[in-house]
ModelCIF file with pLDDT and N, C-alpha, C, O atoms, coordinates in Angstrom:
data_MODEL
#
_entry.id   MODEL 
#
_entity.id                         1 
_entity.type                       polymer 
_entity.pdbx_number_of_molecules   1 
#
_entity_poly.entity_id                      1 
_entity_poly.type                           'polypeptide(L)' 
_entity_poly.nstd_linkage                   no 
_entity_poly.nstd_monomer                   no 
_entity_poly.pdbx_seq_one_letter_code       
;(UNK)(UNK)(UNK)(UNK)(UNK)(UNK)(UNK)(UNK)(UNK)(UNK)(UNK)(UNK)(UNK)(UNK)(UNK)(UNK)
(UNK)(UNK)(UNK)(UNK)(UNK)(UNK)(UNK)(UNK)(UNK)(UNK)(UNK)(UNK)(UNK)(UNK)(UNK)(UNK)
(UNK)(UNK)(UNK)(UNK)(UNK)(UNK)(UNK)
;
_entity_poly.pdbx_seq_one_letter_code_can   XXXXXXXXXXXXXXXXXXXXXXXXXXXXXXXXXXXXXXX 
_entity_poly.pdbx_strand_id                 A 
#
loop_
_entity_poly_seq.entity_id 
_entity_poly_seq.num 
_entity_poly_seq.mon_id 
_entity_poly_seq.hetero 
1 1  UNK n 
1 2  UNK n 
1 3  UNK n 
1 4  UNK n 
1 5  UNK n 
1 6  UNK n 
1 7  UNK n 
1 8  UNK n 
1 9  UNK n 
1 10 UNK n 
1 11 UNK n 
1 12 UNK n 
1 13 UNK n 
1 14 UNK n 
1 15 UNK n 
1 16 UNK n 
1 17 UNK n 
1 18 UNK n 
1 19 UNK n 
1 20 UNK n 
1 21 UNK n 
1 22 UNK n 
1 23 UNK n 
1 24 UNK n 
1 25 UNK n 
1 26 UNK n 
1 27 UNK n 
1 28 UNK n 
1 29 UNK n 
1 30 UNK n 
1 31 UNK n 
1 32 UNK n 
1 33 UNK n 
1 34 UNK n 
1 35 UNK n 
1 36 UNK n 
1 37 UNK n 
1 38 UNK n 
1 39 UNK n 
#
_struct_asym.id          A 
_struct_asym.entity_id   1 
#
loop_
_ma_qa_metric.id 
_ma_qa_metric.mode 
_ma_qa_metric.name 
_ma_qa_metric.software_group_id 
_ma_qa_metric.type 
1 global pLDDT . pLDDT 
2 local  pLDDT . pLDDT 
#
_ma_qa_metric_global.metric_id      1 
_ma_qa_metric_global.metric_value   90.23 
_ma_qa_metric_global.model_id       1 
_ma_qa_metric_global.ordinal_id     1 
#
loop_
_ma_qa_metric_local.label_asym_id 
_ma_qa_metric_local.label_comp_id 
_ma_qa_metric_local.label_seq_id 
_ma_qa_metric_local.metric_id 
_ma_qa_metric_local.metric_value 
_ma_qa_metric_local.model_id 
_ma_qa_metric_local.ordinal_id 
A UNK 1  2 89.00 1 1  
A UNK 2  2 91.00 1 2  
A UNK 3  2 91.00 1 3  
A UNK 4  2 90.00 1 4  
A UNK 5  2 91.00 1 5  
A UNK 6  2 92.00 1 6  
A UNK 7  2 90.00 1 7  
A UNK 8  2 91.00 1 8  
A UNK 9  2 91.00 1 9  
A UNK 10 2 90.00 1 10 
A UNK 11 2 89.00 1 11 
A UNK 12 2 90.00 1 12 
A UNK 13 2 90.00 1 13 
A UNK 14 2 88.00 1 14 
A UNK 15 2 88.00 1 15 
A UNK 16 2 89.00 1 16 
A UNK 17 2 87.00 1 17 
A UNK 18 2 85.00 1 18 
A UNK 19 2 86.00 1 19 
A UNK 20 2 87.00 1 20 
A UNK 21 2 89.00 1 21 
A UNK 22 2 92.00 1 22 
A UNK 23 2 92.00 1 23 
A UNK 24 2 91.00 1 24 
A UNK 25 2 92.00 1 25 
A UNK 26 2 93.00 1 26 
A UNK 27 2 92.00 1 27 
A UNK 28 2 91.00 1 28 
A UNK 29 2 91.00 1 29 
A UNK 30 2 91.00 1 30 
A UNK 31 2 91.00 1 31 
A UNK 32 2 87.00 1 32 
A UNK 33 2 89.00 1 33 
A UNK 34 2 92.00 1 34 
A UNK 35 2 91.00 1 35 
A UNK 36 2 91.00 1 36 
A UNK 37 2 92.00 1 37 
A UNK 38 2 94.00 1 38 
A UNK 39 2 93.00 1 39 
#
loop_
_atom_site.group_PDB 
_atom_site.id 
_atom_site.type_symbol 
_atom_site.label_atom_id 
_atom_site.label_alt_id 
_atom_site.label_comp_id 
_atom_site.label_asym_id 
_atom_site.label_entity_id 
_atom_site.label_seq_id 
_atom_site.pdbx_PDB_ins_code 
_atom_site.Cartn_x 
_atom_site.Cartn_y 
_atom_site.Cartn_z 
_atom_site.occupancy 
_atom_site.B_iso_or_equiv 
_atom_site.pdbx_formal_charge 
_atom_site.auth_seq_id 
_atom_site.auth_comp_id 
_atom_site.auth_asym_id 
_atom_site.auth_atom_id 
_atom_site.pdbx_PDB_model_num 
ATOM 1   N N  . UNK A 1 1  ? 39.764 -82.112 0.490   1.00 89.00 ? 1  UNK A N  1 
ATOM 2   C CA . UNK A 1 1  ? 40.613 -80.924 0.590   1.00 89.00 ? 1  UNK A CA 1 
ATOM 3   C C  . UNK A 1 1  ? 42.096 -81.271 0.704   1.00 89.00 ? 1  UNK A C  1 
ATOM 4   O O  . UNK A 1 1  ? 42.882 -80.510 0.139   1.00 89.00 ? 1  UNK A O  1 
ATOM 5   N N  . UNK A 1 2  ? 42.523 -82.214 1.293   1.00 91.00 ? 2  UNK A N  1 
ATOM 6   C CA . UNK A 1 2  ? 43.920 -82.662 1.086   1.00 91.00 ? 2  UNK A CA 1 
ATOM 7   C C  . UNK A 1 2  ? 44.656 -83.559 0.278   1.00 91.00 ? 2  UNK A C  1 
ATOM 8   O O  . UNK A 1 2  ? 45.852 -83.388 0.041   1.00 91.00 ? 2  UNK A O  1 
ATOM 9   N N  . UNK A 1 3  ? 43.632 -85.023 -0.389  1.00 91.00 ? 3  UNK A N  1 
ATOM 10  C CA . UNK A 1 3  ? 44.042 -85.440 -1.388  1.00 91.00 ? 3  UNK A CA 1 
ATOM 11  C C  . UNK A 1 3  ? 44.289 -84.796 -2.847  1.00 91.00 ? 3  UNK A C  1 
ATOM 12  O O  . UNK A 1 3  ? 45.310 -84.742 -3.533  1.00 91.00 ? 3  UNK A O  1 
ATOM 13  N N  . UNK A 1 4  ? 42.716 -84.236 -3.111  1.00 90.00 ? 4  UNK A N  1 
ATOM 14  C CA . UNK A 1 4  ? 42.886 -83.453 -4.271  1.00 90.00 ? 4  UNK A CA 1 
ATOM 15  C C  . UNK A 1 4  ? 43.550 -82.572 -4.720  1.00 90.00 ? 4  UNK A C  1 
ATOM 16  O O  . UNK A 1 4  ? 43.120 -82.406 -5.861  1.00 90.00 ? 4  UNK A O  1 
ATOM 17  N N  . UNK A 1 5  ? 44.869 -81.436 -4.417  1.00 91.00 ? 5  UNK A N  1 
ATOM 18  C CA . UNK A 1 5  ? 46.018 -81.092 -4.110  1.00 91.00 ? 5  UNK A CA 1 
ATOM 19  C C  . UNK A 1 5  ? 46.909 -81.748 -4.216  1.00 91.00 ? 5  UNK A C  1 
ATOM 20  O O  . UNK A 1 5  ? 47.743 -81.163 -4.908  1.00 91.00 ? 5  UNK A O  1 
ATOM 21  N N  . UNK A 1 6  ? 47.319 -82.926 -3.834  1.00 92.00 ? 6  UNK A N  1 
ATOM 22  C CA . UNK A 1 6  ? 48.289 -83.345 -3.582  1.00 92.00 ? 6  UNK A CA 1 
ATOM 23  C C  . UNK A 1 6  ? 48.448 -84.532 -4.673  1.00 92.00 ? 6  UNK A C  1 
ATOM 24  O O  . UNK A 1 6  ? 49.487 -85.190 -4.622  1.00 92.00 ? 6  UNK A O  1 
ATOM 25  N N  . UNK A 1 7  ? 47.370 -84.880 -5.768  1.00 90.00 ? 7  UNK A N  1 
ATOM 26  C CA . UNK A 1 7  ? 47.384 -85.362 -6.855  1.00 90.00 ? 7  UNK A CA 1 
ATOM 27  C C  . UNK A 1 7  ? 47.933 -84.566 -7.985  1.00 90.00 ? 7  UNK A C  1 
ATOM 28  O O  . UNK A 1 7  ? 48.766 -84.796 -8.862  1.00 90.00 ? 7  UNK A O  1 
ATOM 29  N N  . UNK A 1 8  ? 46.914 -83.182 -7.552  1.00 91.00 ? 8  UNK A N  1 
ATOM 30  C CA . UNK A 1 8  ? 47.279 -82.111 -8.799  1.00 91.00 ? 8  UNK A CA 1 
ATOM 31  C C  . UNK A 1 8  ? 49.061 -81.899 -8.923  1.00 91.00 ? 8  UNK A C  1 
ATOM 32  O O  . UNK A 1 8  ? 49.695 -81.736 -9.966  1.00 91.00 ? 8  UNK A O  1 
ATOM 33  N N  . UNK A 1 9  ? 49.486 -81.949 -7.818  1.00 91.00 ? 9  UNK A N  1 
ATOM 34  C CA . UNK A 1 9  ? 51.192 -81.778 -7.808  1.00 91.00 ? 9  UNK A CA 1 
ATOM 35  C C  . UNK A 1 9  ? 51.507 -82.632 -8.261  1.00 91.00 ? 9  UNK A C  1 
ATOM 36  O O  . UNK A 1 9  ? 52.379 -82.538 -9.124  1.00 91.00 ? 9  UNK A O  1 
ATOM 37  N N  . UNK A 1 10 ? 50.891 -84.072 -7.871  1.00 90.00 ? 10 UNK A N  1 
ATOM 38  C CA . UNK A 1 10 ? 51.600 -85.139 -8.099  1.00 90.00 ? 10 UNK A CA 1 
ATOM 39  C C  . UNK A 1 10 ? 52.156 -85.409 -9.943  1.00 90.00 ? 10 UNK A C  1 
ATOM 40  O O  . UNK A 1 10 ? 53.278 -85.726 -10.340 1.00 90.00 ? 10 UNK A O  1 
ATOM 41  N N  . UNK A 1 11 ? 50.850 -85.129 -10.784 1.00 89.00 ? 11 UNK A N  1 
ATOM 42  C CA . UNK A 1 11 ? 50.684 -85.029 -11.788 1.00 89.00 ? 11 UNK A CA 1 
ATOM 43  C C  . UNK A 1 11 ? 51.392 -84.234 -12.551 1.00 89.00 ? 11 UNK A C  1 
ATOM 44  O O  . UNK A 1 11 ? 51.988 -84.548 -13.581 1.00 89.00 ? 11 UNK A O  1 
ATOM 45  N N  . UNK A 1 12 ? 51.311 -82.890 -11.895 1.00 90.00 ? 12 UNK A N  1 
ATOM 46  C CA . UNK A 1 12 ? 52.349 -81.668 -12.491 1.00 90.00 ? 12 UNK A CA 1 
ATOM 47  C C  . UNK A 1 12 ? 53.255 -81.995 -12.351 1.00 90.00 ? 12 UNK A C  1 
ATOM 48  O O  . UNK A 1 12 ? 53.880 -81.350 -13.193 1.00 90.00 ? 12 UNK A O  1 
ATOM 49  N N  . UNK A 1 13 ? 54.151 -82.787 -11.706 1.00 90.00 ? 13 UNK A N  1 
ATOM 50  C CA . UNK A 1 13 ? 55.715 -82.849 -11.677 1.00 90.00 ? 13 UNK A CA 1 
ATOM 51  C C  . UNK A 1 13 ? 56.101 -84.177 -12.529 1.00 90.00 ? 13 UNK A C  1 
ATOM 52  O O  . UNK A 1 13 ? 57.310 -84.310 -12.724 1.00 90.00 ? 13 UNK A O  1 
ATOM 53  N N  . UNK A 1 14 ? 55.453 -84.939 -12.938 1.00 88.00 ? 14 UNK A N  1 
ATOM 54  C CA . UNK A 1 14 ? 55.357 -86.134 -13.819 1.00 88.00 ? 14 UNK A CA 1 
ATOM 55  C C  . UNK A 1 14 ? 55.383 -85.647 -15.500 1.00 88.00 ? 14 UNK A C  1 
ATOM 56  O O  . UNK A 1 14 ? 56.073 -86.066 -16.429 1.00 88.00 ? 14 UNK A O  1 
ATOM 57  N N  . UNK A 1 15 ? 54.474 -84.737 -15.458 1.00 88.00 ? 15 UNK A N  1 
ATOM 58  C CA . UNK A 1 15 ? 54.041 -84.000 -16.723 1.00 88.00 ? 15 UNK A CA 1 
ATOM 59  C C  . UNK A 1 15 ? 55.297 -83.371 -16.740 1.00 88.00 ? 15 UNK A C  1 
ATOM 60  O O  . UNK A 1 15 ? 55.872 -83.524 -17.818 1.00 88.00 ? 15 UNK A O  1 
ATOM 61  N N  . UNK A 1 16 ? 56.043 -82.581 -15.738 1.00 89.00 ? 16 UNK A N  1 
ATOM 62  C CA . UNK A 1 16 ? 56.979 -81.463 -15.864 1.00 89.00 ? 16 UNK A CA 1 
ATOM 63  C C  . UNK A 1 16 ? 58.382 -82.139 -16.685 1.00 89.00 ? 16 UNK A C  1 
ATOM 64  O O  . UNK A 1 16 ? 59.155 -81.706 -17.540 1.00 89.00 ? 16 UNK A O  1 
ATOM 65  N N  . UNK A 1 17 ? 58.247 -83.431 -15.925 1.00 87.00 ? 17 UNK A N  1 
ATOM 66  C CA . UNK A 1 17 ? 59.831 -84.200 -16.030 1.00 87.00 ? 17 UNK A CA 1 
ATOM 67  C C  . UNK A 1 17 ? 59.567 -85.184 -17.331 1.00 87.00 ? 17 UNK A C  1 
ATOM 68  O O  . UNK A 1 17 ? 60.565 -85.724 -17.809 1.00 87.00 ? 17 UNK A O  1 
ATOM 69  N N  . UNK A 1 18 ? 58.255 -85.451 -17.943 1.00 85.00 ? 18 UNK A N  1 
ATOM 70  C CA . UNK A 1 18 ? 58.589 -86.171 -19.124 1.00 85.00 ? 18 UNK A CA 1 
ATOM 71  C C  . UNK A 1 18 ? 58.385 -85.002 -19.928 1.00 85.00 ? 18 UNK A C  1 
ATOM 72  O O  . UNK A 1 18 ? 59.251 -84.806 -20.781 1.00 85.00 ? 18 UNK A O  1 
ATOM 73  N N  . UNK A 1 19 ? 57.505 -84.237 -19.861 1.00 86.00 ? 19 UNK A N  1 
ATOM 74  C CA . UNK A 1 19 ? 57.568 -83.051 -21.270 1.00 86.00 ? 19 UNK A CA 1 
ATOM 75  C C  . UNK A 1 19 ? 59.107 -82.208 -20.909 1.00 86.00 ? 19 UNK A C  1 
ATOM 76  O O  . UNK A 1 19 ? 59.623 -81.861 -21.971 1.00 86.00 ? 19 UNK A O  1 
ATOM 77  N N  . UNK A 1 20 ? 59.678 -81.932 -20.081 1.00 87.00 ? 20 UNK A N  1 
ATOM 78  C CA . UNK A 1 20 ? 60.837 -80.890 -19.980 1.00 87.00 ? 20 UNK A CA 1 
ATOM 79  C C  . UNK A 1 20 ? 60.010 -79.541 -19.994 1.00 87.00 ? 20 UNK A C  1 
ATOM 80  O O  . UNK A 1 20 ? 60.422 -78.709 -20.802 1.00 87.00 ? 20 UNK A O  1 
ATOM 81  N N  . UNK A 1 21 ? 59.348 -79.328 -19.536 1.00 89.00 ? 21 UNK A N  1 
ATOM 82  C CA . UNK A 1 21 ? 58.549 -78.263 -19.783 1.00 89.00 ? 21 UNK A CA 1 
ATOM 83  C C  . UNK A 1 21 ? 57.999 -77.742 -18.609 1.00 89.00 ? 21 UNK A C  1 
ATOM 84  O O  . UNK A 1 21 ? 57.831 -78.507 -17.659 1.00 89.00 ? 21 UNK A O  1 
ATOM 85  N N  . UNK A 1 22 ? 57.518 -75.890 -18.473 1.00 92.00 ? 22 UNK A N  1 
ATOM 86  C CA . UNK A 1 22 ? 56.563 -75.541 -17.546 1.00 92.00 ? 22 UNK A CA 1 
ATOM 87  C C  . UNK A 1 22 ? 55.282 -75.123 -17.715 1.00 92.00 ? 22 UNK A C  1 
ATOM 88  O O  . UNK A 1 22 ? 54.416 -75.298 -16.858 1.00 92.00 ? 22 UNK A O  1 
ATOM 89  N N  . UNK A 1 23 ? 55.042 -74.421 -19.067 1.00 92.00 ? 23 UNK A N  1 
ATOM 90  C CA . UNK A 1 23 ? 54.222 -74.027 -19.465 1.00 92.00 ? 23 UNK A CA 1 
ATOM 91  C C  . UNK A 1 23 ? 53.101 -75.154 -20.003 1.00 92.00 ? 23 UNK A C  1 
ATOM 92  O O  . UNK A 1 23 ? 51.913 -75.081 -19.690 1.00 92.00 ? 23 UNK A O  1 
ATOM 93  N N  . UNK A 1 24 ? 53.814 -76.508 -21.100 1.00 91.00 ? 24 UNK A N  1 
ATOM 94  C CA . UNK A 1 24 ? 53.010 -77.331 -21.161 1.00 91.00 ? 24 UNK A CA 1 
ATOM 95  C C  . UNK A 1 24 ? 51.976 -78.410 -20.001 1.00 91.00 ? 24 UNK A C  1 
ATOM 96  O O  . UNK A 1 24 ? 50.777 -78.668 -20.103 1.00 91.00 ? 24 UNK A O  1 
ATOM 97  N N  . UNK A 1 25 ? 52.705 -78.750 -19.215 1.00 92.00 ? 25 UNK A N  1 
ATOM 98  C CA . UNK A 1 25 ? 51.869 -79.162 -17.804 1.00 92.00 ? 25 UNK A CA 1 
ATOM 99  C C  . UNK A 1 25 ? 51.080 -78.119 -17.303 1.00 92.00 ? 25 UNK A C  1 
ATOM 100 O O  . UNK A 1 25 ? 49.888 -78.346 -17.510 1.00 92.00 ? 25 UNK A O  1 
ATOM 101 N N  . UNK A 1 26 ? 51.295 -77.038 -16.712 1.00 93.00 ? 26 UNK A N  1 
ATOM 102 C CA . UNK A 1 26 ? 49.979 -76.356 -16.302 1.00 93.00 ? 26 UNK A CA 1 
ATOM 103 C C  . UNK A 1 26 ? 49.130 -76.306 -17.238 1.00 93.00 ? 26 UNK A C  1 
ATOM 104 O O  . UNK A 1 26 ? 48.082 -76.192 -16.602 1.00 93.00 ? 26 UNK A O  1 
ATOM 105 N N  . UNK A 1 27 ? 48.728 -76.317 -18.813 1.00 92.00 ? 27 UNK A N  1 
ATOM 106 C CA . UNK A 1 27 ? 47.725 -76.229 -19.442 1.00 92.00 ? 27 UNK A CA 1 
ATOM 107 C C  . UNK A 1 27 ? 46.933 -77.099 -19.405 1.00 92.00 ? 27 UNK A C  1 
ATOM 108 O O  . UNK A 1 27 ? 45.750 -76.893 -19.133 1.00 92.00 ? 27 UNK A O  1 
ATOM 109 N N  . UNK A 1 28 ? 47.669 -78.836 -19.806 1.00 91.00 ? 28 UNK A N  1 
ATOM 110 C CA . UNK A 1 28 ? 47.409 -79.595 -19.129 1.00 91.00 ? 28 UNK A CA 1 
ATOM 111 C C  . UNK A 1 28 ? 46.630 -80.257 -18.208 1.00 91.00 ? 28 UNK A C  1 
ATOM 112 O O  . UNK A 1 28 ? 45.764 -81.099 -18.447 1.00 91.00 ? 28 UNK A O  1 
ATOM 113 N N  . UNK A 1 29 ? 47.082 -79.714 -16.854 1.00 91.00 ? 29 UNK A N  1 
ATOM 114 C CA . UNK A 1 29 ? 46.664 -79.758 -15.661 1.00 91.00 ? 29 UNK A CA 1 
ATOM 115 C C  . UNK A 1 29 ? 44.950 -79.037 -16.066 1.00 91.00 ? 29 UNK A C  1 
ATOM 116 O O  . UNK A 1 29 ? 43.855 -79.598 -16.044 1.00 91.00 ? 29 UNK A O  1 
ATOM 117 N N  . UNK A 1 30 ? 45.212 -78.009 -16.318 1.00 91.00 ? 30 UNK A N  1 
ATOM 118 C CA . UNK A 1 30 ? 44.168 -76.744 -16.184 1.00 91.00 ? 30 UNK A CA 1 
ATOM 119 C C  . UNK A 1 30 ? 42.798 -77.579 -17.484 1.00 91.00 ? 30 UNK A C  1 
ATOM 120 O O  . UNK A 1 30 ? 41.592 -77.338 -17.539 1.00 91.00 ? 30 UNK A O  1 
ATOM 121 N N  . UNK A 1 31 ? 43.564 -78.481 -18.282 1.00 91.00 ? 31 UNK A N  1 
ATOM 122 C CA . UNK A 1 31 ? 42.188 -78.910 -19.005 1.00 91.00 ? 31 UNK A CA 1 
ATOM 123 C C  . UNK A 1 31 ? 41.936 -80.308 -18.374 1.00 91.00 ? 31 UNK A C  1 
ATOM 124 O O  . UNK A 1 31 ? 40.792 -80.643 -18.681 1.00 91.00 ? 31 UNK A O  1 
ATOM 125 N N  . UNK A 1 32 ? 42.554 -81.279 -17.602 1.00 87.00 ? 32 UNK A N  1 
ATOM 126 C CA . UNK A 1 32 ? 41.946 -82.098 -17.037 1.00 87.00 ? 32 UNK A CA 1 
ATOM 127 C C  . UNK A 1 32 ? 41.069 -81.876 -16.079 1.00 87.00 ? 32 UNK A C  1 
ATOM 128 O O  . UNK A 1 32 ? 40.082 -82.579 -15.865 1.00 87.00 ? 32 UNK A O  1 
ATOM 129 N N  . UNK A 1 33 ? 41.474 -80.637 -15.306 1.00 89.00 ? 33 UNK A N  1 
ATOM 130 C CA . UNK A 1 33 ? 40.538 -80.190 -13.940 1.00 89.00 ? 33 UNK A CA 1 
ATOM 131 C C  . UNK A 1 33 ? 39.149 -79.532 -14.929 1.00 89.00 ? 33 UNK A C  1 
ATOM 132 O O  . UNK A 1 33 ? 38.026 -79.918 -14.606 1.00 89.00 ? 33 UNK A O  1 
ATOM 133 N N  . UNK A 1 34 ? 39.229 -78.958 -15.617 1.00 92.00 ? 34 UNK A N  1 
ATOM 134 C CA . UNK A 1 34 ? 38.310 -78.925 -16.305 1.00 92.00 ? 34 UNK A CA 1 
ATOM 135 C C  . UNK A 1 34 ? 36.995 -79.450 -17.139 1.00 92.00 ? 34 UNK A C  1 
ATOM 136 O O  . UNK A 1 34 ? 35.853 -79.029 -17.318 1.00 92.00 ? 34 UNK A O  1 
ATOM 137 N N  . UNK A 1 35 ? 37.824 -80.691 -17.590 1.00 91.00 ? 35 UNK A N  1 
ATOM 138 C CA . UNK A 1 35 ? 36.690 -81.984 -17.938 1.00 91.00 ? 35 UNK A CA 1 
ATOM 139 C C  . UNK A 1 35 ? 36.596 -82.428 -16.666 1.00 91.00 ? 35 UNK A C  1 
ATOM 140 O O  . UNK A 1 35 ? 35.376 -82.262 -16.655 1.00 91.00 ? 35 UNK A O  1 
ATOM 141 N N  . UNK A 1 36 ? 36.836 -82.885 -15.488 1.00 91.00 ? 36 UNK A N  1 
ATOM 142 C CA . UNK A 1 36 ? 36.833 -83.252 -14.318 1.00 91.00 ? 36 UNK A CA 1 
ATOM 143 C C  . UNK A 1 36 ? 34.954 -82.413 -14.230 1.00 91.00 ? 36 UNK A C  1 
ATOM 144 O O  . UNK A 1 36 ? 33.817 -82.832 -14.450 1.00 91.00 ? 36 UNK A O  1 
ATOM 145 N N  . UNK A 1 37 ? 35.532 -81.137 -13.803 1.00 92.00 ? 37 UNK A N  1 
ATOM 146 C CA . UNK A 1 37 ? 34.458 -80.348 -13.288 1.00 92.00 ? 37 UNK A CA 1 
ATOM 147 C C  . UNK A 1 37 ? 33.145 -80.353 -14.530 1.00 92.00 ? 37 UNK A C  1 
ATOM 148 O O  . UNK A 1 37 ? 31.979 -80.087 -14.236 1.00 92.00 ? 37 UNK A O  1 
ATOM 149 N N  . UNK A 1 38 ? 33.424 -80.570 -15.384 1.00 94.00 ? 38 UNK A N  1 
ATOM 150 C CA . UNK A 1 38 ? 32.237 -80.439 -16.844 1.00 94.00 ? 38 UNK A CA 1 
ATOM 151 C C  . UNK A 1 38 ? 31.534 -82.353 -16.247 1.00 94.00 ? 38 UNK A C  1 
ATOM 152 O O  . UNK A 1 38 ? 30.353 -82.645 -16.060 1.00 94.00 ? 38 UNK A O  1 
ATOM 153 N N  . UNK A 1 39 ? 32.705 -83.247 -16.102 1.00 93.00 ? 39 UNK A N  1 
ATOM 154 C CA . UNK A 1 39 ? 32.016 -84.502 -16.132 1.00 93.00 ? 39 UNK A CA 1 
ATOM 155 C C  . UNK A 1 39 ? 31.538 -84.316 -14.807 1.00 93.00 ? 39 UNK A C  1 
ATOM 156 O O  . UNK A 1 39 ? 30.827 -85.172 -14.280 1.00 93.00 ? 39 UNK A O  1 
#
């Protein structure tokens, strides 16, 4: 409950600052947690 959070940010703001982007990282985000939960 507290690591897993605090990766997902970690990731989003990495994604945020090399794409320049907001919209592309949350999709992103939203399909890794996704294969995550499928694997």
């Amino acid at each position: 409950f507290l690591i897993i959070p605090i990766v997902l940010v970690v990731v989003l703001l990495i994604l945020a600052l090399l794409l320049r982007a907001v919209v592309a990282p949350l999709v992103l985000i939203a399909t890794v947690v996704l294969s995550f939960a499928s694997a």
